[in-house]
Protein backbone atom coordinates (compact mmCIF):
# COMPACT_ATOMS: atom_id res chain seq x y z
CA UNK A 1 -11.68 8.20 -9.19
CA UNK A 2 -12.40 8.39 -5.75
CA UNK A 3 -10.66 5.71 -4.70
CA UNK A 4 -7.43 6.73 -6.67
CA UNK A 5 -8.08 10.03 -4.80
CA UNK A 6 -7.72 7.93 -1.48
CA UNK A 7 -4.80 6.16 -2.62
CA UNK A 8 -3.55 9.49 -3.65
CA UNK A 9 -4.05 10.47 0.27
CA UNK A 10 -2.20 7.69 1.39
CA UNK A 11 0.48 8.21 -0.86
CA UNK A 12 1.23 11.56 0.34
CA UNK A 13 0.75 10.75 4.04
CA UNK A 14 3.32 8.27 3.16
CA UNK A 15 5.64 10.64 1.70
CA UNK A 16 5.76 7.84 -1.52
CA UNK A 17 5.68 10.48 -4.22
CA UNK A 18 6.37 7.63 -7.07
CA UNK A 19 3.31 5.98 -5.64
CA UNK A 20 1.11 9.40 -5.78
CA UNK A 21 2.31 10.52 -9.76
CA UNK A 22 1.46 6.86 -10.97
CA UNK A 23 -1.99 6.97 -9.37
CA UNK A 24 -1.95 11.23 -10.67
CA UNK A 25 -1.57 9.56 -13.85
CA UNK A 26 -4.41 6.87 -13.48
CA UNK A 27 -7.18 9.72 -12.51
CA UNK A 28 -5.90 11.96 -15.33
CA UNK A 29 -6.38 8.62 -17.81
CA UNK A 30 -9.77 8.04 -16.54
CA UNK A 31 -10.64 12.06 -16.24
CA UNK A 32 -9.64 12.37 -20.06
CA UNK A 33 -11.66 9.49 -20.76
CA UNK A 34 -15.11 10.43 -18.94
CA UNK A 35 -14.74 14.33 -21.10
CA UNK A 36 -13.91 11.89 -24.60
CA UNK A 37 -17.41 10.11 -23.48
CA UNK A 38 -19.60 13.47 -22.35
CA UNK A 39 -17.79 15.97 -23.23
CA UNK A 40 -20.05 18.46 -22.27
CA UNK A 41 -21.94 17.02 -19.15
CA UNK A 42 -25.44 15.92 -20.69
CA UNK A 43 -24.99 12.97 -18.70
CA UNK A 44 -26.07 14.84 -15.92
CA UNK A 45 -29.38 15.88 -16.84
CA UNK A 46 -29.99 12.03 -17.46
CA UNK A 47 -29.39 11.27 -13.60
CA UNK A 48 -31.77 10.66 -10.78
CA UNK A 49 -31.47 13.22 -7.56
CA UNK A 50 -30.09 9.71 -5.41
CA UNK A 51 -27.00 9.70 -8.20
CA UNK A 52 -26.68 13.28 -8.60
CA UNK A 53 -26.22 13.57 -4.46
CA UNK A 54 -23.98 10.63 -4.70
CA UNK A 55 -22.20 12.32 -7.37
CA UNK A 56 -22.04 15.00 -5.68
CA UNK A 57 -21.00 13.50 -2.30
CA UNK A 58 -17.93 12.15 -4.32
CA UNK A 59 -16.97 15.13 -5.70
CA UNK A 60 -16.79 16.48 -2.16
CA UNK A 61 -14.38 13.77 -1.30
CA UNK A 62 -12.04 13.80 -3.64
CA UNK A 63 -11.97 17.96 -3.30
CA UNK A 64 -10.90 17.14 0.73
CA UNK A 65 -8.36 14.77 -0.25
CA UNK A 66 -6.94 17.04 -3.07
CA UNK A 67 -6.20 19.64 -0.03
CA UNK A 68 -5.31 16.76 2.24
CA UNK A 69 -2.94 15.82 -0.79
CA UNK A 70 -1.94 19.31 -0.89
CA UNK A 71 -0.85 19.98 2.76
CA UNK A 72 1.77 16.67 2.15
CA UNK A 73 3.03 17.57 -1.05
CA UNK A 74 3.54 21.45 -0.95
CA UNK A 75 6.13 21.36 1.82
CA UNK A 76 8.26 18.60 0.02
CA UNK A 77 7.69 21.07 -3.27
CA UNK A 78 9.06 23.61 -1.22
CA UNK A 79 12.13 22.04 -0.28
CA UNK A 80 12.76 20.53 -3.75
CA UNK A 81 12.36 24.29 -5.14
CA UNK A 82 15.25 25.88 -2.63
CA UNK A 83 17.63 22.53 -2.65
CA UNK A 84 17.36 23.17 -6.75
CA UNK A 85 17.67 26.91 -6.69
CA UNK A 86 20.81 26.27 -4.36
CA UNK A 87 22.16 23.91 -7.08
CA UNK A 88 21.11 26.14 -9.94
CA UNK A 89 22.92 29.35 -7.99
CA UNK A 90 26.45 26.96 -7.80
CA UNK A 91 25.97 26.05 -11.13
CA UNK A 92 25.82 29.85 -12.24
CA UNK A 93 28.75 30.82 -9.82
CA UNK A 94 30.95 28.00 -11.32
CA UNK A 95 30.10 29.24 -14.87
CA UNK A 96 30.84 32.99 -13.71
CA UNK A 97 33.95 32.06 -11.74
CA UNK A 98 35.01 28.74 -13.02
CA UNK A 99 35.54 25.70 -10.52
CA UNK A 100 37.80 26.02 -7.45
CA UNK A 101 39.76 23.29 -6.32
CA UNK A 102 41.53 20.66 -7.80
């Protein structure tokens, strides 16, 4: 997972957003599958302090590249929102008003 969270980074840095939902897609197949194994944790009682800190050194990874993730994607979001509001307003004043033109 953590280095499809990398990926993920690149992806966005990259401003390849096909790239970034096919690897979204890969962590969410491999998340699902590590809750289908332990659902509820007891893995983590089995673990030894040096894998629990690396777990846990991991986990703080992939939370920095979610937010690095993040700060790419949520401008583009942005954008997508008002260019498809504007479309969905002309689509509303065309139904209201009918077409102009020829």
């Amino acid at each position: 997972m953590s280095i499809l969270s990398a990926g993920m980074v690149e992806a966005a840095q990259a401003n390849d957003w096909e790239r970034l939902v096919v690897l979204e897609h890969e962590m969410a197949d491999i998340r699902a599958e590590l809750m289908r194994i332990e659902p509820d944790g007891r893995q983590a009682a089995d673990q030894s302090e040096a894998d629990a800190a690396r777990k846990a050194s991991l986990i703080t990874a992939m939370l920095r590249n979610d937010e690095e993730i993040r700060r790419h994607v949520e401008p583009w979001l942005a954008s997508t929102r008002k260019l498809l509001g504007g479309a969905q307003r002309d689509r509303a004043v065309r139904s209201a008003y009918g077409a102009f033109g020829p």
